[in-house]
PDB file of N, CA and C in Angstrom:
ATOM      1  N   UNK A   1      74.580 109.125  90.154  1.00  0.00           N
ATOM      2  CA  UNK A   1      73.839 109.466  88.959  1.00  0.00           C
ATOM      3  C   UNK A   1      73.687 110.976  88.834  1.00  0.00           C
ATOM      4  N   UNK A   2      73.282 111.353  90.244  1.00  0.00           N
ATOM      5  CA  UNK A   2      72.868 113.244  89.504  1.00  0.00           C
ATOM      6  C   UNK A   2      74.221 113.967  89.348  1.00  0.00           C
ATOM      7  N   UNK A   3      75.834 113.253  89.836  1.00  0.00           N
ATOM      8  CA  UNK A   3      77.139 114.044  89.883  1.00  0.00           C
ATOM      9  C   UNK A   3      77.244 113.783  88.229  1.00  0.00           C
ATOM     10  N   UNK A   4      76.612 112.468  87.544  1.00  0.00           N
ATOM     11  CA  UNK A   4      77.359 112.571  86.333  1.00  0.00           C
ATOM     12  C   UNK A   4      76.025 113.378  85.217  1.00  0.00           C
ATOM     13  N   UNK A   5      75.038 113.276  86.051  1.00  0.00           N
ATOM     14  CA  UNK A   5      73.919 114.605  85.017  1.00  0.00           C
ATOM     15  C   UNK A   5      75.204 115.836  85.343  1.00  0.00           C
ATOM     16  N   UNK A   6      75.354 116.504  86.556  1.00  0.00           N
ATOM     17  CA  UNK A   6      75.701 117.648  86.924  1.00  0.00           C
ATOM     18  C   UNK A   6      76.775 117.941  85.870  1.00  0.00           C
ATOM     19  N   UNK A   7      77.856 116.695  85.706  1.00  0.00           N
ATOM     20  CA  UNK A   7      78.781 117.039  84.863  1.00  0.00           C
ATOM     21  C   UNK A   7      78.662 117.148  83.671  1.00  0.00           C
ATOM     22  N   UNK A   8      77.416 116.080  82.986  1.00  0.00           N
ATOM     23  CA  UNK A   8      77.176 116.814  81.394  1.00  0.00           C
ATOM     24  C   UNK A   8      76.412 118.216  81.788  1.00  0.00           C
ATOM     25  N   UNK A   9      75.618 118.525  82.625  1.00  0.00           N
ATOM     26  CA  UNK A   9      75.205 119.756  81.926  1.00  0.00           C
ATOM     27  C   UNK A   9      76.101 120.981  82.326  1.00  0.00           C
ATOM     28  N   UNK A  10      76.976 120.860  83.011  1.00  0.00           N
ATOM     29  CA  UNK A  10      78.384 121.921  82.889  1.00  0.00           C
ATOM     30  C   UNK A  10      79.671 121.795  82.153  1.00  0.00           C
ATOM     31  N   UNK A  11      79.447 120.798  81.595  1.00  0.00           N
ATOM     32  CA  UNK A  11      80.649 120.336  80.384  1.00  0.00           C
ATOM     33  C   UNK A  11      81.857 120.114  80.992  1.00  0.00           C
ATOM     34  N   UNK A  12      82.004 119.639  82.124  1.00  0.00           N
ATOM     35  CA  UNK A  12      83.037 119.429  83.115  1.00  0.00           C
ATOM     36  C   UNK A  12      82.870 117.291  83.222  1.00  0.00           C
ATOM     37  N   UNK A  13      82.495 116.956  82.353  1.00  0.00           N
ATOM     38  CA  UNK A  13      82.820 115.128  82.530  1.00  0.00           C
ATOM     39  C   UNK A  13      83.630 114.679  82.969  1.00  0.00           C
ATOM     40  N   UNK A  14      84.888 114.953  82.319  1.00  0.00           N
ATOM     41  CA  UNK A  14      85.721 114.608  82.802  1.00  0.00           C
ATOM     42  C   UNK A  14      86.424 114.429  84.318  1.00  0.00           C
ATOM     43  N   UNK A  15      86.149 116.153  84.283  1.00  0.00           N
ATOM     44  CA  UNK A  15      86.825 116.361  85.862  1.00  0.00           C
ATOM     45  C   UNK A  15      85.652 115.324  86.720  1.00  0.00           C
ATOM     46  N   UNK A  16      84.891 115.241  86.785  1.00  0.00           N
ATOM     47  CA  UNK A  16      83.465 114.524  87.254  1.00  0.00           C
ATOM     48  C   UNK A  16      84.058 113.000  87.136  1.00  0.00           C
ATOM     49  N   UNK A  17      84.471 112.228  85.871  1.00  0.00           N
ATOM     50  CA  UNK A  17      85.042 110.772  86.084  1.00  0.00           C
ATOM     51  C   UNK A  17      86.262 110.992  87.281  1.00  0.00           C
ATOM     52  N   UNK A  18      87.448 111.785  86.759  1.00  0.00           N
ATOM     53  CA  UNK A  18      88.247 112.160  87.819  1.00  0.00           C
ATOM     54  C   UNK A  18      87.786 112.184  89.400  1.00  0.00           C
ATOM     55  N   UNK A  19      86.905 112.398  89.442  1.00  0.00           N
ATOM     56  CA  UNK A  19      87.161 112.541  91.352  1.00  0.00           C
ATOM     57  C   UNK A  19      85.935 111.735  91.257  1.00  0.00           C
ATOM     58  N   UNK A  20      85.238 110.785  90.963  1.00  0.00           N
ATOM     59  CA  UNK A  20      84.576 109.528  90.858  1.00  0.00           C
ATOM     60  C   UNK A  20      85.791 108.382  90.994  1.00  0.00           C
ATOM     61  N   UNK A  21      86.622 108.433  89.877  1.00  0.00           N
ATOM     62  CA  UNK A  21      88.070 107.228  89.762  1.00  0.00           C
ATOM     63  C   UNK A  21      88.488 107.152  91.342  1.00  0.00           C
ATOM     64  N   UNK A  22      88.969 108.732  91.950  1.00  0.00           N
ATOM     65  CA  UNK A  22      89.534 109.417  92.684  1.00  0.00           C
ATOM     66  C   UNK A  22      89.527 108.223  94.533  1.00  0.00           C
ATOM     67  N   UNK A  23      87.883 108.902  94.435  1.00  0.00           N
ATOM     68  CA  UNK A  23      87.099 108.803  95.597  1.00  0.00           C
ATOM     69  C   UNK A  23      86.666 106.389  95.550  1.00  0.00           C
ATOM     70  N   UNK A  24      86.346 106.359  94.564  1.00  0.00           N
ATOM     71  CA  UNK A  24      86.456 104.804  94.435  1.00  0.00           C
ATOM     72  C   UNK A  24      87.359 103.888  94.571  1.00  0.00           C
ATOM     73  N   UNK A  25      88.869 104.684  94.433  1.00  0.00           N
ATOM     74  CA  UNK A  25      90.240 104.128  94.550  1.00  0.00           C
ATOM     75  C   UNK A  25      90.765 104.069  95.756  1.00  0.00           C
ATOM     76  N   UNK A  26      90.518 105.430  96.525  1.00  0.00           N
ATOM     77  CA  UNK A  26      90.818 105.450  97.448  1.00  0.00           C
ATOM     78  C   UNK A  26      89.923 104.963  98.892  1.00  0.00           C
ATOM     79  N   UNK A  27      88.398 105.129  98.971  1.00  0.00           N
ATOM     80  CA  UNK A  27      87.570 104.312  99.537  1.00  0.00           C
ATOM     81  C   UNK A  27      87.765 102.981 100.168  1.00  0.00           C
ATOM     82  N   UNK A  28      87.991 102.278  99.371  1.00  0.00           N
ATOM     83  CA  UNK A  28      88.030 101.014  99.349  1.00  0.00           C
ATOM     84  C   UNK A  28      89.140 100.502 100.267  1.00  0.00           C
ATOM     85  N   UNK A  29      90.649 101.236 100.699  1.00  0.00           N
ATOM     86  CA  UNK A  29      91.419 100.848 101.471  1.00  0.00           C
ATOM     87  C   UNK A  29      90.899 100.834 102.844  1.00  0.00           C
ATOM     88  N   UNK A  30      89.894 101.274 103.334  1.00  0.00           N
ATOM     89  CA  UNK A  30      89.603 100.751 104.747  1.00  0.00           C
ATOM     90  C   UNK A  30      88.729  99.478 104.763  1.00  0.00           C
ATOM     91  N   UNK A  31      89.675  98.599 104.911  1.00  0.00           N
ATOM     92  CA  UNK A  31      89.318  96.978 104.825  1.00  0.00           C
ATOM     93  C   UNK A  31      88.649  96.496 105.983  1.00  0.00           C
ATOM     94  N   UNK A  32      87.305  96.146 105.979  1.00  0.00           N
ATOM     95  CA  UNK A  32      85.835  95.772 107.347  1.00  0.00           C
ATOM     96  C   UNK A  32      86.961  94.652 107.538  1.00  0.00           C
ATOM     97  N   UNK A  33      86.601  95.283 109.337  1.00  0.00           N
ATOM     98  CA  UNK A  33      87.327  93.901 110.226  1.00  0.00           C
ATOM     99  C   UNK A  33      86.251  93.643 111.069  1.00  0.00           C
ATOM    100  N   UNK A  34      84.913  93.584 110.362  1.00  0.00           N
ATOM    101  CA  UNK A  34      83.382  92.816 110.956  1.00  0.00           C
ATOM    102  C   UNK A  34      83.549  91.153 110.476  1.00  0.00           C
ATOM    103  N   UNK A  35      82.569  90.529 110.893  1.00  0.00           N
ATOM    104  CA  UNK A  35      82.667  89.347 110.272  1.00  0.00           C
ATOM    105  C   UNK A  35      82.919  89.546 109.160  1.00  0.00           C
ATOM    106  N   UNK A  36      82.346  90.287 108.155  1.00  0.00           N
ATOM    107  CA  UNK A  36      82.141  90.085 106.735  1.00  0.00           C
ATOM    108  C   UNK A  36      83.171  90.481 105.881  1.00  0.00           C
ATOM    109  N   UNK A  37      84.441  90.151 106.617  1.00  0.00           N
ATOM    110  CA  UNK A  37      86.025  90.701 106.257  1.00  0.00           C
ATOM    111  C   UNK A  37      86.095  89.549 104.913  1.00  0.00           C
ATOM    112  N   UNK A  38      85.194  88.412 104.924  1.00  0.00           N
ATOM    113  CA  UNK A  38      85.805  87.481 103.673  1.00  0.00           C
ATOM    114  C   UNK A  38      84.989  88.425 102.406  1.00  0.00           C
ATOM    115  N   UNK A  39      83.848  89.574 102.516  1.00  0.00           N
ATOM    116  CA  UNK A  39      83.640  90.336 101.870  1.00  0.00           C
ATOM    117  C   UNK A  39      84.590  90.915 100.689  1.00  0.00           C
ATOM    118  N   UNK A  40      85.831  90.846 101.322  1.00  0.00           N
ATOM    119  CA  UNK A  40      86.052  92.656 100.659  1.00  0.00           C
ATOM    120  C   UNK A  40      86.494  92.044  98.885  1.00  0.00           C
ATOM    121  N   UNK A  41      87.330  90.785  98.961  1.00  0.00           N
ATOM    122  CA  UNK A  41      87.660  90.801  97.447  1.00  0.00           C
ATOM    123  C   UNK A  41      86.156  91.042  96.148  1.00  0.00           C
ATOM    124  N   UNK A  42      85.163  90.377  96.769  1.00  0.00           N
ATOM    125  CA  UNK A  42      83.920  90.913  96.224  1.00  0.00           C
ATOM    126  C   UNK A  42      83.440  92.362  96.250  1.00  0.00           C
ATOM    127  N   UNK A  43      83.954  93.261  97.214  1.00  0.00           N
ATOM    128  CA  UNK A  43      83.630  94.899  97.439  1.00  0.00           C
ATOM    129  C   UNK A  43      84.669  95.045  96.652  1.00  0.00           C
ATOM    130  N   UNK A  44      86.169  94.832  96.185  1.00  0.00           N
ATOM    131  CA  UNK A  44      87.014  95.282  94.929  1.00  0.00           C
ATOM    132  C   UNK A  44      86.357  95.181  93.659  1.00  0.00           C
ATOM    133  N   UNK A  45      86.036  94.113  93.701  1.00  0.00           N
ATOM    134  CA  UNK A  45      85.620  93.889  92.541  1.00  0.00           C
ATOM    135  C   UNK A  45      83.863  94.526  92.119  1.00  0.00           C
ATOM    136  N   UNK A  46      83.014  94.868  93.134  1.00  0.00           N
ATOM    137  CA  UNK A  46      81.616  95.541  92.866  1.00  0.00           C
ATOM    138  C   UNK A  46      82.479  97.283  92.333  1.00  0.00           C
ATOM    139  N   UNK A  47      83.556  97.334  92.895  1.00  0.00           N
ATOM    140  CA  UNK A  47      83.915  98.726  92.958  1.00  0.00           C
ATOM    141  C   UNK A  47      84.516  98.917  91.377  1.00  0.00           C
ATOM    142  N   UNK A  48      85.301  98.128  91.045  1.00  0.00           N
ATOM    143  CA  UNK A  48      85.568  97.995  89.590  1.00  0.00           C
ATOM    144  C   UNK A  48      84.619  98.096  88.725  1.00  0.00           C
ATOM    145  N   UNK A  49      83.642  97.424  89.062  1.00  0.00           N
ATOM    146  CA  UNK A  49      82.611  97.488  87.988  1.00  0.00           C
ATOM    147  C   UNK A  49      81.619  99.076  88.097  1.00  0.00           C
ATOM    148  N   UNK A  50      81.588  99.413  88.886  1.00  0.00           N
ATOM    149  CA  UNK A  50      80.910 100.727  89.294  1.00  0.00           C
ATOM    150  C   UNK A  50      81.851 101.623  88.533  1.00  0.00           C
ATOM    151  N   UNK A  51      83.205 101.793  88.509  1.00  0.00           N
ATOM    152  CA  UNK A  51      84.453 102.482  87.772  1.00  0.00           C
ATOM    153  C   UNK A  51      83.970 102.208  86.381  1.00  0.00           C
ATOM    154  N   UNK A  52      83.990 101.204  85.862  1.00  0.00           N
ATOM    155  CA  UNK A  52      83.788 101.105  84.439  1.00  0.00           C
ATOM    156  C   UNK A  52      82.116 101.314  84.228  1.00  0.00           C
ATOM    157  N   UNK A  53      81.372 101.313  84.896  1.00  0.00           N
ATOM    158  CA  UNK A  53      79.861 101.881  84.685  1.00  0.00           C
ATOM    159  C   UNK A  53      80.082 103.272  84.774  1.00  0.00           C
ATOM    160  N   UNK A  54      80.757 103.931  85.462  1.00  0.00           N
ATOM    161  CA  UNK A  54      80.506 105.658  85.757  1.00  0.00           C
ATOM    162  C   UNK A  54      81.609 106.309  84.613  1.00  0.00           C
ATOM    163  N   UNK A  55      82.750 106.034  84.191  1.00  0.00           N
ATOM    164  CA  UNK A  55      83.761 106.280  83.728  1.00  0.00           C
ATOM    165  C   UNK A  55      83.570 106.003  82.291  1.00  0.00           C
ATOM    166  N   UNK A  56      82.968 104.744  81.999  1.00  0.00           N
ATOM    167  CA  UNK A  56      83.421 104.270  80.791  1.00  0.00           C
ATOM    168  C   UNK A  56      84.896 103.682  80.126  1.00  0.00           C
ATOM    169  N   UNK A  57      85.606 103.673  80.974  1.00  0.00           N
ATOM    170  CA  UNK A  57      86.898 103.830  80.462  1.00  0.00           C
ATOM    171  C   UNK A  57      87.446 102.514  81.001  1.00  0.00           C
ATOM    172  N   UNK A  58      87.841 101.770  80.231  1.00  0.00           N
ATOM    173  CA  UNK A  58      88.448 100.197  81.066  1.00  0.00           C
ATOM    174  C   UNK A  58      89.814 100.327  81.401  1.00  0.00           C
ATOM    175  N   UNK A  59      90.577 101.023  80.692  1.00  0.00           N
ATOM    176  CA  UNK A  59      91.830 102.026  81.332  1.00  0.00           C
ATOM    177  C   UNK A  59      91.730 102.154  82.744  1.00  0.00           C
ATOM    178  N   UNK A  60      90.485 103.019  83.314  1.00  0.00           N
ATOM    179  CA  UNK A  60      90.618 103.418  84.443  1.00  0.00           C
ATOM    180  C   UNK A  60      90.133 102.455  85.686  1.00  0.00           C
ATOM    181  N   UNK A  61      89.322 101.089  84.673  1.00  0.00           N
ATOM    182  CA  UNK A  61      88.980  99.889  85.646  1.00  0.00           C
ATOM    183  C   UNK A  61      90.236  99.224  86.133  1.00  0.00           C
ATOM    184  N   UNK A  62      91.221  99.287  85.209  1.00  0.00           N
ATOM    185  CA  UNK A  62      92.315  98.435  85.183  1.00  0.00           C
ATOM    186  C   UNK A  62      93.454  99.483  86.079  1.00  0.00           C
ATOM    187  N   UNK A  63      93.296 100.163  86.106  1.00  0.00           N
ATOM    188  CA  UNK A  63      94.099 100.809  87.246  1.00  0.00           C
ATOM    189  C   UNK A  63      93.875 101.063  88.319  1.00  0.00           C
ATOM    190  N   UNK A  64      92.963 100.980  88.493  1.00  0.00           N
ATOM    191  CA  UNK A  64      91.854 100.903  90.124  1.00  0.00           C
ATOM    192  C   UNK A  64      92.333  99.396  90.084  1.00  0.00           C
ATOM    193  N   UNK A  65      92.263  98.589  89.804  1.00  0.00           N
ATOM    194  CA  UNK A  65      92.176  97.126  90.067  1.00  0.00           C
ATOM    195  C   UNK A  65      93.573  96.607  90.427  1.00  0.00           C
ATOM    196  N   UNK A  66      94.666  97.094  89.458  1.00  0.00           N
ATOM    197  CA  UNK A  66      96.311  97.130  90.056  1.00  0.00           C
ATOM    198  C   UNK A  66      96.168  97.900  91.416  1.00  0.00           C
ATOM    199  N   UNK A  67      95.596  99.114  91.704  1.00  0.00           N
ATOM    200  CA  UNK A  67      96.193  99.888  92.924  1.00  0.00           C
ATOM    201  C   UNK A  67      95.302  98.962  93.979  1.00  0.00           C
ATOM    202  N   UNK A  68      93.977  98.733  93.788  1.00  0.00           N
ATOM    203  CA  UNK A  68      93.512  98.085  95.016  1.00  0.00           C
ATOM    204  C   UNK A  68      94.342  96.520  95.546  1.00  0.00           C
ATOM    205  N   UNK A  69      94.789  96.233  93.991  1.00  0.00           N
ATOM    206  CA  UNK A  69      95.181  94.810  94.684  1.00  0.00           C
ATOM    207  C   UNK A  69      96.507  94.756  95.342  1.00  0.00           C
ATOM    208  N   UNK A  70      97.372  95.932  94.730  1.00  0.00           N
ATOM    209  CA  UNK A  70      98.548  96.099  95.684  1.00  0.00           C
ATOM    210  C   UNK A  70      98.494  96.540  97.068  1.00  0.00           C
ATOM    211  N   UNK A  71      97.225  97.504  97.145  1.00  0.00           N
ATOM    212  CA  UNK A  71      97.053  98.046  98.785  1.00  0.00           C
ATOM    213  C   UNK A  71      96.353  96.338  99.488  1.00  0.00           C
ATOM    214  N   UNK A  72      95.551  95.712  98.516  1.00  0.00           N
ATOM    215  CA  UNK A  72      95.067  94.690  99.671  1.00  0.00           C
ATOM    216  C   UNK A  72      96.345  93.432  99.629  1.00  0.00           C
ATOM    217  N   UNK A  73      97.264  93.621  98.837  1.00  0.00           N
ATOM    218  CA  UNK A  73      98.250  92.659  99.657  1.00  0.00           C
ATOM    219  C   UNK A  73      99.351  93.346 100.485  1.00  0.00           C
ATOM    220  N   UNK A  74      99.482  94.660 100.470  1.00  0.00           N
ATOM    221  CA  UNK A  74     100.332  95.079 101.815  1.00  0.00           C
ATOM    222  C   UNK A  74      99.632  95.490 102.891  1.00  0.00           C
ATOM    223  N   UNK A  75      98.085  96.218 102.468  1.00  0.00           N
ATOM    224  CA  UNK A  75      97.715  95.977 103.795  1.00  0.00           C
ATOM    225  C   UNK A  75      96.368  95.272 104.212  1.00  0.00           C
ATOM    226  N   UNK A  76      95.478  94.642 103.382  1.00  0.00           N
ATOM    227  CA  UNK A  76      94.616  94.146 103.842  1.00  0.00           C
ATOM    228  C   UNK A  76      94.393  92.463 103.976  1.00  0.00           C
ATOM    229  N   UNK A  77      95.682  91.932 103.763  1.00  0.00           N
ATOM    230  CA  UNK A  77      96.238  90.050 103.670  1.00  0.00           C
ATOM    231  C   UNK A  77      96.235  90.290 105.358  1.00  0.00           C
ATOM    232  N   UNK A  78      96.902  91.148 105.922  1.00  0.00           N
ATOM    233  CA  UNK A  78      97.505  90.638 107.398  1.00  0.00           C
ATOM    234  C   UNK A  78      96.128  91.443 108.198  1.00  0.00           C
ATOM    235  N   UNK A  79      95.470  92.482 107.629  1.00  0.00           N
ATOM    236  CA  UNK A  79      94.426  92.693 108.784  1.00  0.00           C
ATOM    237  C   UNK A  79      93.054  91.446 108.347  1.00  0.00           C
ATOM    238  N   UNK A  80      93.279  90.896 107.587  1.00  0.00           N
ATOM    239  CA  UNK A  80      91.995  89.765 107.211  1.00  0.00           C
ATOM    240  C   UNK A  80      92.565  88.666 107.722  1.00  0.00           C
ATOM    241  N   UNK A  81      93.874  88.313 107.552  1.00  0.00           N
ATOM    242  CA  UNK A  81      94.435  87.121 108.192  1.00  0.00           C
ATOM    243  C   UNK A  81      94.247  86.944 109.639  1.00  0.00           C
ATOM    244  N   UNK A  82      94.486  88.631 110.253  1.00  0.00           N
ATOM    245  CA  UNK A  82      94.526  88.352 111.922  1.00  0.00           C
ATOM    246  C   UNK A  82      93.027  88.026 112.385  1.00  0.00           C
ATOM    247  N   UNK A  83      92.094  89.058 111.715  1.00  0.00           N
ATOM    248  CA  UNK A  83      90.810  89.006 112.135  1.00  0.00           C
ATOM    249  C   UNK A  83      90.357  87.572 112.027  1.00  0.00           C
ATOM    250  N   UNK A  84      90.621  86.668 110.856  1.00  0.00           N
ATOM    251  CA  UNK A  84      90.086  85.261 110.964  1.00  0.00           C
ATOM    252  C   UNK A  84      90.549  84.512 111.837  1.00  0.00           C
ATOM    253  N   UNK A  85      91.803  84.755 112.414  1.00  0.00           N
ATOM    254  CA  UNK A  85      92.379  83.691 113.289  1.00  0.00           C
ATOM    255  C   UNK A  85      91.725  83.987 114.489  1.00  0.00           C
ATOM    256  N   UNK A  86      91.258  85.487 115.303  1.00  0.00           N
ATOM    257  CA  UNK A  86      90.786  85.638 116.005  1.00  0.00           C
ATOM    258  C   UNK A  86      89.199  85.407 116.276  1.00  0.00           C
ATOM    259  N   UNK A  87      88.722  84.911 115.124  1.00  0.00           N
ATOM    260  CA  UNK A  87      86.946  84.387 115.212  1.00  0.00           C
ATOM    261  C   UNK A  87      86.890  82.821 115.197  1.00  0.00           C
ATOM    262  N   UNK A  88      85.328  83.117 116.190  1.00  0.00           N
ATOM    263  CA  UNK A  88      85.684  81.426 116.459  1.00  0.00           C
ATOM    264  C   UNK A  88      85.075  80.661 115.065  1.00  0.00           C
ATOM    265  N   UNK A  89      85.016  79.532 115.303  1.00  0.00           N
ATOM    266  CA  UNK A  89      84.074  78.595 114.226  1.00  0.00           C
ATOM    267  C   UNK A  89      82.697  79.346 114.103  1.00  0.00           C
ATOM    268  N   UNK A  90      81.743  79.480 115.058  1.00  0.00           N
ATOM    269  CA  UNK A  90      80.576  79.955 114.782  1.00  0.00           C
ATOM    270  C   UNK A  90      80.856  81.043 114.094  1.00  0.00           C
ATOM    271  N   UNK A  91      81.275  82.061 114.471  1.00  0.00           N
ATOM    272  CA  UNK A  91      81.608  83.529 113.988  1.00  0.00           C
ATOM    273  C   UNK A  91      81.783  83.528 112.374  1.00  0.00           C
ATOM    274  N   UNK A  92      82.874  82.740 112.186  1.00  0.00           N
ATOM    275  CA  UNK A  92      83.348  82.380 110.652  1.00  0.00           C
ATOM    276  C   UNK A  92      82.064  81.656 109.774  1.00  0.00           C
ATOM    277  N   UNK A  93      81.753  80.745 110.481  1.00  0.00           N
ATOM    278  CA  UNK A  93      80.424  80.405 109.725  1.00  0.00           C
ATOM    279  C   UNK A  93      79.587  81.347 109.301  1.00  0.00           C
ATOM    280  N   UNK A  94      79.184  82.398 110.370  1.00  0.00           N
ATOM    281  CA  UNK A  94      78.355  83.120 109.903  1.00  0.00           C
ATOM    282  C   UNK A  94      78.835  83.894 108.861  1.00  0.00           C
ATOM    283  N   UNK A  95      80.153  84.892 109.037  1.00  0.00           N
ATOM    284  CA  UNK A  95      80.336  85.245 107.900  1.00  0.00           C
ATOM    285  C   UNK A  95      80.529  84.950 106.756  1.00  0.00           C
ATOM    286  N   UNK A  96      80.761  83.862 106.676  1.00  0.00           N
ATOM    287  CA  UNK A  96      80.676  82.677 105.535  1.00  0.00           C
ATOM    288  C   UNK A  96      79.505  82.751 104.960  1.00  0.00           C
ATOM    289  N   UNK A  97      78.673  82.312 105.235  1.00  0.00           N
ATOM    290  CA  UNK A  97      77.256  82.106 105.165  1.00  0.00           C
ATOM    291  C   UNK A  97      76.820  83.779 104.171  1.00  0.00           C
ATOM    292  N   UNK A  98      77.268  84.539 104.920  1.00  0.00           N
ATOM    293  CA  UNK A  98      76.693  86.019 104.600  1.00  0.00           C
ATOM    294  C   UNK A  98      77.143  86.465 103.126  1.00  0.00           C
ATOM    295  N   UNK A  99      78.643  86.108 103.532  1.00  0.00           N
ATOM    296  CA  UNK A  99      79.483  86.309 102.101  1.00  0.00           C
ATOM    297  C   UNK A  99      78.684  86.087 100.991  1.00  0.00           C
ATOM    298  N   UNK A 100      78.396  84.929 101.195  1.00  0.00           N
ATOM    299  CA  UNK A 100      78.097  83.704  99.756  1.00  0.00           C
ATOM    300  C   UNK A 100      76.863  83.942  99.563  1.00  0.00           C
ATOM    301  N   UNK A 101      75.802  84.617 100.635  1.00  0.00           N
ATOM    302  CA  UNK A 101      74.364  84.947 100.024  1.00  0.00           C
ATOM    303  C   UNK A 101      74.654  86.553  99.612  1.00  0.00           C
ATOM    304  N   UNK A 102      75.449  87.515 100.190  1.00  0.00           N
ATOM    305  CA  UNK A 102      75.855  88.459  99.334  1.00  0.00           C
ATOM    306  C   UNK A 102      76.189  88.579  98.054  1.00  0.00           C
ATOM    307  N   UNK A 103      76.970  88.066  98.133  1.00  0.00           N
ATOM    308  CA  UNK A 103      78.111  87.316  96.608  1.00  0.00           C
ATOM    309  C   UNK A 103      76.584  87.196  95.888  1.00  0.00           C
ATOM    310  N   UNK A 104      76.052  86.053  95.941  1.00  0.00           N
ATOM    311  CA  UNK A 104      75.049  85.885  94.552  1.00  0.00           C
ATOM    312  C   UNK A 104      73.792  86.940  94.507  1.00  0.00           C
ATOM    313  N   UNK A 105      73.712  87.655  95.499  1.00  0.00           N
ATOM    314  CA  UNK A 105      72.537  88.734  94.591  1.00  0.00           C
ATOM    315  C   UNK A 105      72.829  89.576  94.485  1.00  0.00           C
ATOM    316  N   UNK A 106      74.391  90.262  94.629  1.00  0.00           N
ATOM    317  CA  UNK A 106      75.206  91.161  94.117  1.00  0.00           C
ATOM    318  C   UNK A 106      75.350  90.649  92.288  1.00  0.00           C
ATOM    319  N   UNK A 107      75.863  89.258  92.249  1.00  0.00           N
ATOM    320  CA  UNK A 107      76.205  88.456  90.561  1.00  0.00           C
ATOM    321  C   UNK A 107      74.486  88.307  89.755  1.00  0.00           C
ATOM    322  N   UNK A 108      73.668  88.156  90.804  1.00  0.00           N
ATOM    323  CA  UNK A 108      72.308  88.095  89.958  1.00  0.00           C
ATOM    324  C   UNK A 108      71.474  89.374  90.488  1.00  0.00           C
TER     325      UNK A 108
END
């Protein structure tokens, strides 16, 4: 909030959405290999919506949303795949569990 005051009151917005797009696009490729790895398609998608809240621009939601989903199928399918095979039942439960009470008071 105070980077996008800072940028209206120096008349620099733009550059200000720019390295907001920037820093949100690129963020997001270090994919949690904690339990809460069934997290992340919900952290793409909180991150999209934060892009089109700060930006305004659905242009720039929609291109964040192509680049994240191409980085999470070359690289975050096989580090989420390995991490689940390596947790036991309890483990998975829990993150399960966490996901899905995340998930809804993130949606409500």
């Amino acid at each position: 909030m105070v980077v996008v005051l800072i940028g209206f009151k120096t008349r620099v917005y733009n550059t200000v959405k720019a390295i907001i797009f920037f820093l949100m696009t690129i963020i997001p490729f270090r994919y949690p290999s904690t339990p809460l790895v069934l997290l992340t398609p919900l952290l793409i998608f909180a991150t999209c919506v934060q892009i089109l809240v700060q930006t305004l621009s659905d242009r720039l939601m929609l291109l964040h949303l192509i680049i994240q989903t191409i980085g999470f199928y070359f690289l975050g399918m096989d580090r989420i795949s390995e991490r689940i095979k390596r947790m036991g039942a309890e483990e998975l439960d829990k993150g399960l569990r966490a996901t899905v009470i995340l998930t809804f008071r993130l949606v409500f």
